[in-house]
N, C-alpha and C. Protein backbone atom coordinates (compact mmCIF):
# COMPACT_ATOMS: atom_id res chain seq x y z
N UNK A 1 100.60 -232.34 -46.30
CA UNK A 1 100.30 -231.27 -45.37
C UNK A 1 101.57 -230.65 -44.81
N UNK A 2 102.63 -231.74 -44.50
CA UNK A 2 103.82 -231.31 -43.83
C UNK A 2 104.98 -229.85 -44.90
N UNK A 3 103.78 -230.52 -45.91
CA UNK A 3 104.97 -229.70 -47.22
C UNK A 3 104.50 -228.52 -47.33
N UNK A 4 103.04 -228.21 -47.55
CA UNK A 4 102.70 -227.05 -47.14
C UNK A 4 103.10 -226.01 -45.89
N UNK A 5 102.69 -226.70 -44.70
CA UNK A 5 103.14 -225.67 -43.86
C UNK A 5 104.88 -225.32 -43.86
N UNK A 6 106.12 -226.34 -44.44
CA UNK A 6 107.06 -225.97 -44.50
C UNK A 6 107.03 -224.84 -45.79
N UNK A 7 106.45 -225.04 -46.56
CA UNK A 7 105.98 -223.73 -47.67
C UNK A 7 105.75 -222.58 -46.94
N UNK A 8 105.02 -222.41 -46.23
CA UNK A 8 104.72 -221.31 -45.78
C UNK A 8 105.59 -221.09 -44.69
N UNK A 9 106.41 -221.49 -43.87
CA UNK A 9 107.58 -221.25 -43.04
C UNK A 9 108.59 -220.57 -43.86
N UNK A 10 108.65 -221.06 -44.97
CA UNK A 10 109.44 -220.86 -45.49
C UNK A 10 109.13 -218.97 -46.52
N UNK A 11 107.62 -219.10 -46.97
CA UNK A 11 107.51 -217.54 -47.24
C UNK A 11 107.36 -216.71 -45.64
N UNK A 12 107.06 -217.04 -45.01
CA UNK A 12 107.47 -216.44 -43.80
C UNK A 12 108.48 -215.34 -43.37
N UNK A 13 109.70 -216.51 -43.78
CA UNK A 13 110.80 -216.30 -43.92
C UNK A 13 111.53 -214.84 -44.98
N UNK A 14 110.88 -215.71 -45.96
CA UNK A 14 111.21 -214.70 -47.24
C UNK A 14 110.74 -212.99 -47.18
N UNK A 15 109.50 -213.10 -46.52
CA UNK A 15 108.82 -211.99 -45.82
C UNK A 15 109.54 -211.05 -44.97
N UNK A 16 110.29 -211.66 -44.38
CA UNK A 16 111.15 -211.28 -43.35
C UNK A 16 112.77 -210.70 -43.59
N UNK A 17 113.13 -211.36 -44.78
CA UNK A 17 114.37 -211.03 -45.37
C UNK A 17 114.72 -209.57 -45.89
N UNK A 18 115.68 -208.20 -45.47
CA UNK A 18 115.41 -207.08 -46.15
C UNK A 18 116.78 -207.07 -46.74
N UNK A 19 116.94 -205.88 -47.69
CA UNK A 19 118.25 -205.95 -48.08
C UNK A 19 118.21 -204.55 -47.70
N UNK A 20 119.45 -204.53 -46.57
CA UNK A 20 120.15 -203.06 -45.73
C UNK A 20 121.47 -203.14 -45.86
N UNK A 21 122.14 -201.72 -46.70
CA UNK A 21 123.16 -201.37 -46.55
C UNK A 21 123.92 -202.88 -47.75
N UNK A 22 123.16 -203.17 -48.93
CA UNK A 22 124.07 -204.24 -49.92
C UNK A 22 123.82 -205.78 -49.53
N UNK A 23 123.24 -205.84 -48.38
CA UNK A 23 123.44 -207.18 -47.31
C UNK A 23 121.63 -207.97 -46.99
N UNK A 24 120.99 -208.81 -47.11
CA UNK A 24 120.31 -209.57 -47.09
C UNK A 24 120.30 -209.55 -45.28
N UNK A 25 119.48 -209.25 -45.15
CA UNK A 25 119.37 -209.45 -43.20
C UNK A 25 118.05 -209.75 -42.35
N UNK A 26 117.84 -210.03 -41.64
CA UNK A 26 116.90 -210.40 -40.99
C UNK A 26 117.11 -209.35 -39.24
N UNK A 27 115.78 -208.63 -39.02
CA UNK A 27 115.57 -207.62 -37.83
C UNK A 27 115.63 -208.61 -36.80
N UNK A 28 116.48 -208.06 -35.28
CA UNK A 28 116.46 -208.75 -34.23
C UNK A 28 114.89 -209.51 -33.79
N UNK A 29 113.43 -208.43 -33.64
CA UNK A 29 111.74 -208.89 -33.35
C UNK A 29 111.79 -209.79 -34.28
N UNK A 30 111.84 -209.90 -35.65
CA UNK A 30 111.43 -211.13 -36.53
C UNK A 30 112.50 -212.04 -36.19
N UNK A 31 113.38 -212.41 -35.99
CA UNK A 31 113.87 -213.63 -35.77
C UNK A 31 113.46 -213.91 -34.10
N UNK A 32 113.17 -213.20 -33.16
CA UNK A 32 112.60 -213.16 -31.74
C UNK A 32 111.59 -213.96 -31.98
N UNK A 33 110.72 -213.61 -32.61
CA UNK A 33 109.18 -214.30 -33.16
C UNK A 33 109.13 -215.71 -33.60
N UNK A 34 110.23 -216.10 -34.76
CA UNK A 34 110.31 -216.80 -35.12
C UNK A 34 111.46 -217.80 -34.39
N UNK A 35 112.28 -217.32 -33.34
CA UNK A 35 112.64 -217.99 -32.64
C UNK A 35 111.89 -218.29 -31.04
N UNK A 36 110.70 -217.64 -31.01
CA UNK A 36 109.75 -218.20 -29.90
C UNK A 36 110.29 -217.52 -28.50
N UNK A 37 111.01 -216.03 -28.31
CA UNK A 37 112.02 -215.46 -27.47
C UNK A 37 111.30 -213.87 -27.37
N UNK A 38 111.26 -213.49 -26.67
CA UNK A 38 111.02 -212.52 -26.63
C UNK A 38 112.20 -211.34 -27.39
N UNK A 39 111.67 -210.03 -27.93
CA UNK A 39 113.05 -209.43 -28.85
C UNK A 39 114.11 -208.85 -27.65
N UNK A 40 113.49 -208.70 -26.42
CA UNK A 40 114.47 -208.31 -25.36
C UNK A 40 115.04 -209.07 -24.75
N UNK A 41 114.55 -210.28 -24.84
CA UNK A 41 115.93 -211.34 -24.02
C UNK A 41 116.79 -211.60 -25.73
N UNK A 42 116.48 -211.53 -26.76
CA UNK A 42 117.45 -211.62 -27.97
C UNK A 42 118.31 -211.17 -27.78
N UNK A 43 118.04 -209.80 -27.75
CA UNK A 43 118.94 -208.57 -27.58
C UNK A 43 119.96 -208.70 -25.85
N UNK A 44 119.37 -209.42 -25.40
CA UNK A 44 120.35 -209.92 -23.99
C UNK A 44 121.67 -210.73 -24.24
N UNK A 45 120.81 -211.76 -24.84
CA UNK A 45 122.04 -212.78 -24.66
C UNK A 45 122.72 -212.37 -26.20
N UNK A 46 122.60 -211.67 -27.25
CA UNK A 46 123.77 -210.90 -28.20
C UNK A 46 124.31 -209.84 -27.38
N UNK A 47 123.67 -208.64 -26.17
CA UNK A 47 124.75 -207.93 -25.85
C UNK A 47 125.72 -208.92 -24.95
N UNK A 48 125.75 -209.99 -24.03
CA UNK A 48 126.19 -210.66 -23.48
C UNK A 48 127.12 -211.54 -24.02
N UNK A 49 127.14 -211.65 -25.61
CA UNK A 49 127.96 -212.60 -26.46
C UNK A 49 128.42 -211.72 -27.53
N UNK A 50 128.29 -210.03 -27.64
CA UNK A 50 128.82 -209.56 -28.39
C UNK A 50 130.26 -210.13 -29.10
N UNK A 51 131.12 -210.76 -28.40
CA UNK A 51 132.62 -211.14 -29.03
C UNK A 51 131.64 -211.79 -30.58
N UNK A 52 130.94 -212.56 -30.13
CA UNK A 52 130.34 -213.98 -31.58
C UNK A 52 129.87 -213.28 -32.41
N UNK A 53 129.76 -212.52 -32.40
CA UNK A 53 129.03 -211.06 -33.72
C UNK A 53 129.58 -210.03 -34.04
N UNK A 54 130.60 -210.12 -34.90
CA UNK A 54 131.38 -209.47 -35.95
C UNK A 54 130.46 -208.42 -36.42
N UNK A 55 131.09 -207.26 -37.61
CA UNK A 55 130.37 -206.53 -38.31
C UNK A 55 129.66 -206.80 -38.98
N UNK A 56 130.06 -208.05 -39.87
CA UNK A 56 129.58 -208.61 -41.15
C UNK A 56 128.67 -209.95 -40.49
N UNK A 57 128.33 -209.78 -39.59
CA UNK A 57 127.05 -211.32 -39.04
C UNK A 57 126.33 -210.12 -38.12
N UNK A 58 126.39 -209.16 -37.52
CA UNK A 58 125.40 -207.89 -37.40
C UNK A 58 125.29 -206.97 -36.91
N UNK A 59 125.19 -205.66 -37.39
CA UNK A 59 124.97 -204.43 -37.13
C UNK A 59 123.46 -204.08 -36.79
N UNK A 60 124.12 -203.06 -35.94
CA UNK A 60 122.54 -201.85 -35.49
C UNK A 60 122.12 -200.98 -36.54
N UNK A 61 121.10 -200.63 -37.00
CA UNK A 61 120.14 -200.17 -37.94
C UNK A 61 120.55 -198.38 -38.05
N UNK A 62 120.46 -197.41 -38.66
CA UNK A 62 120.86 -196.23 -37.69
C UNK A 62 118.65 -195.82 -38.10
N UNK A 63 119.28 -194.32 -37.30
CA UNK A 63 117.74 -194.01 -37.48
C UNK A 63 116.79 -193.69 -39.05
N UNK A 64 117.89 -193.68 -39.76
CA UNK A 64 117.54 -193.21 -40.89
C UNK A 64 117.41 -194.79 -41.52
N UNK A 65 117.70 -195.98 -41.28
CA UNK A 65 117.43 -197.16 -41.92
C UNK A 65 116.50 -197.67 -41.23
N UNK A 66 116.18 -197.36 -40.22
CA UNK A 66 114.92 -197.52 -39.45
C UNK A 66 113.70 -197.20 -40.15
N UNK A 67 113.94 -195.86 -40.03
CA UNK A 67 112.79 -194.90 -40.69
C UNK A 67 112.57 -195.69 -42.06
N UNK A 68 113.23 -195.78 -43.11
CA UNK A 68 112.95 -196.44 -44.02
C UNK A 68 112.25 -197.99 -44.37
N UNK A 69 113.13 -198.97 -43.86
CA UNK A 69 112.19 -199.93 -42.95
C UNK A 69 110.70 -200.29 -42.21
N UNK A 70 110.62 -199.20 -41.88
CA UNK A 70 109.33 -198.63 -41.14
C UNK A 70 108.47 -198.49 -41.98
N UNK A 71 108.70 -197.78 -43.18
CA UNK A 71 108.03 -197.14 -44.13
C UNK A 71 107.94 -198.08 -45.11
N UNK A 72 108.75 -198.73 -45.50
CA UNK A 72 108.30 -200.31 -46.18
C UNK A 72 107.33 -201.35 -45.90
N UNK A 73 107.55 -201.29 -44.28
CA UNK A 73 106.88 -201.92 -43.66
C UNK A 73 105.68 -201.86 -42.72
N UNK A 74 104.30 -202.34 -43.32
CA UNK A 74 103.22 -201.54 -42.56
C UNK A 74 102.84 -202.13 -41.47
N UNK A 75 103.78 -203.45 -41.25
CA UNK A 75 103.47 -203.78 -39.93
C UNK A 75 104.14 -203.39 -38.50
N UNK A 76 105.25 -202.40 -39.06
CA UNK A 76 106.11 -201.52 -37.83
C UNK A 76 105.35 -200.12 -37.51
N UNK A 77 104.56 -199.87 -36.52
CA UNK A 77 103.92 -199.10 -36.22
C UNK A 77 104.52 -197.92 -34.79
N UNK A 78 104.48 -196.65 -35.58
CA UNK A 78 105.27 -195.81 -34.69
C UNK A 78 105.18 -196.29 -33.10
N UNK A 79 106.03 -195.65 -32.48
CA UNK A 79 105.40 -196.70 -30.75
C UNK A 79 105.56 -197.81 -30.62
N UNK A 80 105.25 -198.71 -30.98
CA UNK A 80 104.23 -199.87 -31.11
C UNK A 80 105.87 -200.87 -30.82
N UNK A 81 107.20 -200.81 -30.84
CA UNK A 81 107.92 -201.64 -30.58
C UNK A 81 109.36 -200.46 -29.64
N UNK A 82 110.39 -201.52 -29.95
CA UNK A 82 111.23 -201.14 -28.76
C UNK A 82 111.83 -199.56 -29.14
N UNK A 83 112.46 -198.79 -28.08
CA UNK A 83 113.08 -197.73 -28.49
C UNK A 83 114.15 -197.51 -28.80
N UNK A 84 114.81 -198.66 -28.64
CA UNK A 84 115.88 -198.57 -29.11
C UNK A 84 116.21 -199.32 -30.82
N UNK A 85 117.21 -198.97 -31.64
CA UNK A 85 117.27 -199.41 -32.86
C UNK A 85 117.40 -200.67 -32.83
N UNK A 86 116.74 -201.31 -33.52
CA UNK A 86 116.90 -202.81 -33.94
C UNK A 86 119.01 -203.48 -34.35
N UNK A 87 118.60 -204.44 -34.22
CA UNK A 87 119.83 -205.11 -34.67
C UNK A 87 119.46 -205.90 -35.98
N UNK A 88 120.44 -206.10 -37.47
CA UNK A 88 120.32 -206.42 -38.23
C UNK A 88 120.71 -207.61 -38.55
N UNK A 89 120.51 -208.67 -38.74
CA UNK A 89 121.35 -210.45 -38.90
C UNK A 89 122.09 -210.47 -39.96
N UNK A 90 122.94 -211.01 -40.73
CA UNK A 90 123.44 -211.69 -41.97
C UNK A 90 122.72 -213.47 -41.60
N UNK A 91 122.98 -213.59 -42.59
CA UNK A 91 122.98 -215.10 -42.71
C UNK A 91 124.07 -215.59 -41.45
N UNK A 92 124.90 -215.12 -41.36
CA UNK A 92 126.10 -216.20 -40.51
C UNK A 92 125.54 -215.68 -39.18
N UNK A 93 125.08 -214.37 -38.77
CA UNK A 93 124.58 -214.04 -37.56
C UNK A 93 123.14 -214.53 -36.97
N UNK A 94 122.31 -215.30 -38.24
CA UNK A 94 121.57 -215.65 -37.84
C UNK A 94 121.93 -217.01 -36.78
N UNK A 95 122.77 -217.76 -37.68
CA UNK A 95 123.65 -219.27 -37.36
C UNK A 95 123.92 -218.69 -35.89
N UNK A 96 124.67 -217.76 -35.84
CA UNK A 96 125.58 -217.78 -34.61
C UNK A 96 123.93 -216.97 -33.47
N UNK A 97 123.14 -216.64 -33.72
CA UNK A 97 122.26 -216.08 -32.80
C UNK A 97 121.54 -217.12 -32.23
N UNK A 98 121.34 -218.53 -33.45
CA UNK A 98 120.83 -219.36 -32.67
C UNK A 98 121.88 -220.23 -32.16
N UNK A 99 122.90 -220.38 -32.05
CA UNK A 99 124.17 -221.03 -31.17
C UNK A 99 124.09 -220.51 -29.73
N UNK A 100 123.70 -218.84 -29.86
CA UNK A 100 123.85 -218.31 -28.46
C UNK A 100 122.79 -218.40 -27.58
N UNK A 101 121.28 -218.62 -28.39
CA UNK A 101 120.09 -219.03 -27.45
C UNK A 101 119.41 -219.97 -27.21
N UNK A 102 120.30 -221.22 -27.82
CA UNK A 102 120.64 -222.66 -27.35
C UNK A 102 119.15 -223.15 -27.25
N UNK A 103 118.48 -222.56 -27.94
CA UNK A 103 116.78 -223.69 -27.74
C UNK A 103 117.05 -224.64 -28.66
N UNK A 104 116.05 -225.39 -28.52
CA UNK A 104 115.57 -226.48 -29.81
C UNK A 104 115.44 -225.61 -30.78
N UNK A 105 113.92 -224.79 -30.65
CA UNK A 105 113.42 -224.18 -31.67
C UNK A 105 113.95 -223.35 -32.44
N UNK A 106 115.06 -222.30 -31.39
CA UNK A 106 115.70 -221.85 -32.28
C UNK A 106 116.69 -222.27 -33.40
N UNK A 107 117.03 -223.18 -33.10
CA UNK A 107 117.87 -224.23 -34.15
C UNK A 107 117.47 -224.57 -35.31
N UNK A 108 116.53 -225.06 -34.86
CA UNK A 108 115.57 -225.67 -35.83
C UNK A 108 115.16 -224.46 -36.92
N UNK A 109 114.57 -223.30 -36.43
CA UNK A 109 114.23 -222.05 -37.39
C UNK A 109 115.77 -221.44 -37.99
N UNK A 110 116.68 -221.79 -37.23
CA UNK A 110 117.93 -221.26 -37.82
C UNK A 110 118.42 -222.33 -39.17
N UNK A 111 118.08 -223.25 -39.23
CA UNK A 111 118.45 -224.21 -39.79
C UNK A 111 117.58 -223.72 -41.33
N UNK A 112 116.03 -223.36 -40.92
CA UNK A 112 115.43 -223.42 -42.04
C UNK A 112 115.68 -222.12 -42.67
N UNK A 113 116.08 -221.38 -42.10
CA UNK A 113 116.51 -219.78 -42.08
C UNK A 113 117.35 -219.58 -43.36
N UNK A 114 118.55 -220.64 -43.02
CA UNK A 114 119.72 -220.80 -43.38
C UNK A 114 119.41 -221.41 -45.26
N UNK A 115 118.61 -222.28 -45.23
CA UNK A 115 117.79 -223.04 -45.80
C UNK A 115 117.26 -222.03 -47.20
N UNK A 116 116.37 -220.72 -46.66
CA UNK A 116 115.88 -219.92 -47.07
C UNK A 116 116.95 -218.84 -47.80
N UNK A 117 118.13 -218.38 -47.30
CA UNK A 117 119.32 -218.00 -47.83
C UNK A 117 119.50 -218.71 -48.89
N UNK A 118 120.02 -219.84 -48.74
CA UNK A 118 120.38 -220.12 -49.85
C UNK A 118 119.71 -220.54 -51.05
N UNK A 119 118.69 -220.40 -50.67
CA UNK A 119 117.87 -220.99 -51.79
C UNK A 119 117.80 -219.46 -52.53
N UNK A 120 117.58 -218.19 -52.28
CA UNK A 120 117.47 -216.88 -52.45
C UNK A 120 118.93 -216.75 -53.33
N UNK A 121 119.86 -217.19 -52.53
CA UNK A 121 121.04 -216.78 -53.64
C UNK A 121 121.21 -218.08 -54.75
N UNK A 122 120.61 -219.05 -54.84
CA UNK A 122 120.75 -220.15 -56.11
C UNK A 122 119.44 -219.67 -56.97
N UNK A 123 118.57 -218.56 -56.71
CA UNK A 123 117.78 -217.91 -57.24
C UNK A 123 118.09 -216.58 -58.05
N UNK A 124 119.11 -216.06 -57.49
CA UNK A 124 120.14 -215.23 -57.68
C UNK A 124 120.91 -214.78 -58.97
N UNK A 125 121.52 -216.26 -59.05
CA UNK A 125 122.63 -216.86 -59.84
C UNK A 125 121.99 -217.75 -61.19
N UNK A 126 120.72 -218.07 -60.56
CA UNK A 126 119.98 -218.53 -62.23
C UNK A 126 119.19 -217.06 -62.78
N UNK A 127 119.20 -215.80 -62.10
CA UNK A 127 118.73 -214.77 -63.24
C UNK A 127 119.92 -214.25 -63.43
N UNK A 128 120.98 -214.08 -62.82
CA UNK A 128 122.17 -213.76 -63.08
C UNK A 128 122.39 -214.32 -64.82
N UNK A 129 122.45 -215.69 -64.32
CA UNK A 129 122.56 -216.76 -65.66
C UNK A 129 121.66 -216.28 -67.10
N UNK A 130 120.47 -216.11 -66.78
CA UNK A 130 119.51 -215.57 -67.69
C UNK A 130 119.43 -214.30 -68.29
N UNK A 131 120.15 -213.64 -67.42
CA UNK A 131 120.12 -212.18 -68.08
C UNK A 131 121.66 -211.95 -69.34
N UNK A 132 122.34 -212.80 -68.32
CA UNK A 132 123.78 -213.05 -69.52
C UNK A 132 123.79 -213.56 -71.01
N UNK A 133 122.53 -214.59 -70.48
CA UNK A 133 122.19 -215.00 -72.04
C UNK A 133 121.32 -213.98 -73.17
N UNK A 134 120.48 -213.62 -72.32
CA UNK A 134 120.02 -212.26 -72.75
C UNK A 134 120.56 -210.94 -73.88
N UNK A 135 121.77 -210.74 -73.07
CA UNK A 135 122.26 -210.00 -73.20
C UNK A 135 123.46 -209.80 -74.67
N UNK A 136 123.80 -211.33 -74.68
CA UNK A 136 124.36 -211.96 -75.56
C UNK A 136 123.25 -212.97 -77.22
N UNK A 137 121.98 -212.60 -76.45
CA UNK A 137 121.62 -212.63 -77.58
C UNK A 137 121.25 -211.52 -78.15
N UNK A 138 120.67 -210.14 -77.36
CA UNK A 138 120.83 -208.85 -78.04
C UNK A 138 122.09 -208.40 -78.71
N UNK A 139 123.33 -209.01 -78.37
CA UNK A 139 124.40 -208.32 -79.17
C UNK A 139 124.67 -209.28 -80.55
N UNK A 140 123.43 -210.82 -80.33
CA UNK A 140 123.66 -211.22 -82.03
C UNK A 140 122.87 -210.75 -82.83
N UNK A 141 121.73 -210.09 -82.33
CA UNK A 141 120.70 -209.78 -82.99
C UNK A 141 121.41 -208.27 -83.60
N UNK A 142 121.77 -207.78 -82.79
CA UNK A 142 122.63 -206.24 -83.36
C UNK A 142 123.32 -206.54 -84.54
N UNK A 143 124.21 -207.48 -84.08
CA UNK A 143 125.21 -207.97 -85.20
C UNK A 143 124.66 -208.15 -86.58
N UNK A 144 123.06 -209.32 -86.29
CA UNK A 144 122.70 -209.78 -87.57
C UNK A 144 121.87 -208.70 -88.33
N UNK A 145 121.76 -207.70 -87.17
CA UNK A 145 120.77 -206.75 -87.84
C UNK A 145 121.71 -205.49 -88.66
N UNK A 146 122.73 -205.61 -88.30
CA UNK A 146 123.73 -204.96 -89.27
C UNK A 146 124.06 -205.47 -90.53
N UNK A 147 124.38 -207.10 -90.72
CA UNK A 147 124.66 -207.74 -91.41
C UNK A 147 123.90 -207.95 -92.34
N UNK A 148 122.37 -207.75 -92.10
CA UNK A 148 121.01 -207.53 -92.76
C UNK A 148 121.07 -206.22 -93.58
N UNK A 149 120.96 -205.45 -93.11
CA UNK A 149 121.61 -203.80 -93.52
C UNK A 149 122.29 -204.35 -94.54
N UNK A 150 123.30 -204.15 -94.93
CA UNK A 150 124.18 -204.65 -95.11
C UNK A 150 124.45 -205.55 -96.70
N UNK A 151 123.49 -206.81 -96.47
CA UNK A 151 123.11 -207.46 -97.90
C UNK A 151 121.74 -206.23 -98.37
N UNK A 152 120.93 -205.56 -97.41
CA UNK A 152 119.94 -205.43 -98.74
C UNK A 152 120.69 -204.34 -99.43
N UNK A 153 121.69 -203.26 -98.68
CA UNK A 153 122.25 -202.39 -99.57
C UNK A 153 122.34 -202.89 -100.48
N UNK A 154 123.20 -204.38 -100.70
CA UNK A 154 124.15 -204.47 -102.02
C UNK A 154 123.08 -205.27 -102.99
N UNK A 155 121.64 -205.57 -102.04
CA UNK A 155 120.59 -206.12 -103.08
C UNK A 155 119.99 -204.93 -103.58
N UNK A 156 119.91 -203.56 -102.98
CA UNK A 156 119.50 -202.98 -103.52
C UNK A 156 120.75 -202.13 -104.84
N UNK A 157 121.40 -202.06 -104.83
CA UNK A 157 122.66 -201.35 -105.80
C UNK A 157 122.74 -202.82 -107.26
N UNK A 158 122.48 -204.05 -106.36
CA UNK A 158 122.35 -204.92 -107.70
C UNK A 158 120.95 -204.65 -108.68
N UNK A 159 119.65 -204.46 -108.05
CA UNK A 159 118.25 -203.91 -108.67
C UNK A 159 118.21 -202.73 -109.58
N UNK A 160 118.99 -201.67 -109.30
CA UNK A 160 118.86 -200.15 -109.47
C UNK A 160 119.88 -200.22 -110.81
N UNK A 161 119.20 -200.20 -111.83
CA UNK A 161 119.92 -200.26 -113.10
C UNK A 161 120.68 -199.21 -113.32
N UNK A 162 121.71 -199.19 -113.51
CA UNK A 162 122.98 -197.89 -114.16
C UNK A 162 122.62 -197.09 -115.01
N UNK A 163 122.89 -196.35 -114.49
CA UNK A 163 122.20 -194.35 -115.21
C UNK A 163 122.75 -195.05 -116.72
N UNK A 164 122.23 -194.73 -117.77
CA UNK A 164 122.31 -194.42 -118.90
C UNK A 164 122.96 -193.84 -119.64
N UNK A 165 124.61 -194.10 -120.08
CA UNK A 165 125.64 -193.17 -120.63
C UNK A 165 124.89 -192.59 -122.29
N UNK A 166 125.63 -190.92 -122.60
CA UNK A 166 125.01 -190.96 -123.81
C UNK A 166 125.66 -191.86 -125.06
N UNK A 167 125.16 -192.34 -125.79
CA UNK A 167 126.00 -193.56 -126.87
C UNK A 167 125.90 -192.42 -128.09
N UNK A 168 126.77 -192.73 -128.57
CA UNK A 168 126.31 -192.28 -130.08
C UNK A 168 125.77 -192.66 -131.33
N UNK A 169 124.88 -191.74 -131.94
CA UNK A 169 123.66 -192.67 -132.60
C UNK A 169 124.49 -193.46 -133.64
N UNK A 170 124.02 -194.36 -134.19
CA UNK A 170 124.38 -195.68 -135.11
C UNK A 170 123.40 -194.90 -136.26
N UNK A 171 124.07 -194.84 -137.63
CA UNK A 171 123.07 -194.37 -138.62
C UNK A 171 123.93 -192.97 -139.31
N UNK A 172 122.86 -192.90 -139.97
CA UNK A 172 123.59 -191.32 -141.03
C UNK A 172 122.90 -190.36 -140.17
N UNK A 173 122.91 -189.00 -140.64
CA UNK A 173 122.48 -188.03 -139.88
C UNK A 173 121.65 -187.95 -141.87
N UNK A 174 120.37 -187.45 -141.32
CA UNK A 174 119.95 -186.92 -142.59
C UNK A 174 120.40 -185.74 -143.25
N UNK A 175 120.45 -184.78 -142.19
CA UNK A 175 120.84 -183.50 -142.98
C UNK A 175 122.35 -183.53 -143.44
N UNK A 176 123.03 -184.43 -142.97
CA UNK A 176 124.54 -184.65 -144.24
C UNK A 176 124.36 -185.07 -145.20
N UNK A 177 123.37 -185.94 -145.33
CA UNK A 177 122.76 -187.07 -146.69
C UNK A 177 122.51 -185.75 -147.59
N UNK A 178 121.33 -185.47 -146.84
CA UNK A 178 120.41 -184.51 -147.82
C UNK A 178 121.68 -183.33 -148.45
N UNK A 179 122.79 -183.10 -148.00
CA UNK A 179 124.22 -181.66 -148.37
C UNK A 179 124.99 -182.34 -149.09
N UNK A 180 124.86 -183.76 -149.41
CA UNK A 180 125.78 -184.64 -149.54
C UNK A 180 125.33 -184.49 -151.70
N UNK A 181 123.77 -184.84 -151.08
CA UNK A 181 123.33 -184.87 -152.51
C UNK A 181 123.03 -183.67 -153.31
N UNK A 182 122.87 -182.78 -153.08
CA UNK A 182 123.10 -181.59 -153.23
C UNK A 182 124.36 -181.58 -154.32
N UNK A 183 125.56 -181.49 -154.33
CA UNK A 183 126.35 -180.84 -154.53
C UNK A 183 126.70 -181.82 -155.59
């Protein structure tokens, strides 16, 4: 039972993961949720600890990645959340978001968070892996399919019997015979 519901914590998770701007991130409300916080005290204690959050652990959304977001997503409903733009996580900003709101729980979801990352990029790196092989077997198949080409030409040029030179006939010609006796 315990494995299940960590299953589903874990698509939860995955649910939650977007890729903005090249980068794998998680929205300030979904980690709020999943850290048991409301998204406006989130957004408190990160403007309050801004130094711990670099560019690359998280940026603000602009309106146009919003909008898009939004539109991916049918559970962001015009209105329906804050007015101001969301904040975006990395993986390391998730770490450091739950450092700064010091719960249990959040730890604990940061932990599995973290968990969920990496399992996404060792998921990554085995189609990475798979497509290389792929790719390298289309260029033997090219190869052999040239190399195929290739013998039937010269099976076909060995089949195709040689045009027929004219020979010259073996024998008398009659009409010399026949001038021959004549005379």
């Amino acid at each position: 039972m315990a494995k299940t519901s960590l299953a589903i914590i874990e698509e939860k998770i995955i649910d939650k993961i977007h890729l903005i701007r090249g980068q794998k991130v998680m929205i300030d409300r979904d980690l709020a949720e999943l850290y048991g916080v409301e998204t406006k005290r989130l957004k408190e204690q990160v403007n309050r600890n801004l130094d711990r959050f670099p560019a690359h652990y998280m940026f603000e959304l602009t309106a146009e990645e919003y909008e898009i977001l939004r539109s991916q997503n049918a559970t962001l409903k015009r209105g329906a959340h804050s007015k101001y733009l969301p904040y975006a996580f990395t993986e390391h900003g998730v770490l450091m978001l739950a450092n700064v709101l010091k719960s249990k729980r959040a730890i604990e979801m940061s932990l599995k968070i973290i968990d969920v990352f990496v399992k996404l990029r060792e998921m990554l790196l085995t189609h990475k892996d798979i497509l290389l092989k792929l790719e390298q077997l289309e260029k033997q198949m090219i190869q052999n399919s040239s190399d195929i080409q290739t013998i039937f030409a010269a099976l076909k040029e060995l089949l195709t019997p040689p045009p027929e030179k004219p020979r010259p006939a073996i024998g008398f010609k009659l009409s010399s015979v026949k001038k021959k006796r004549k005379k």
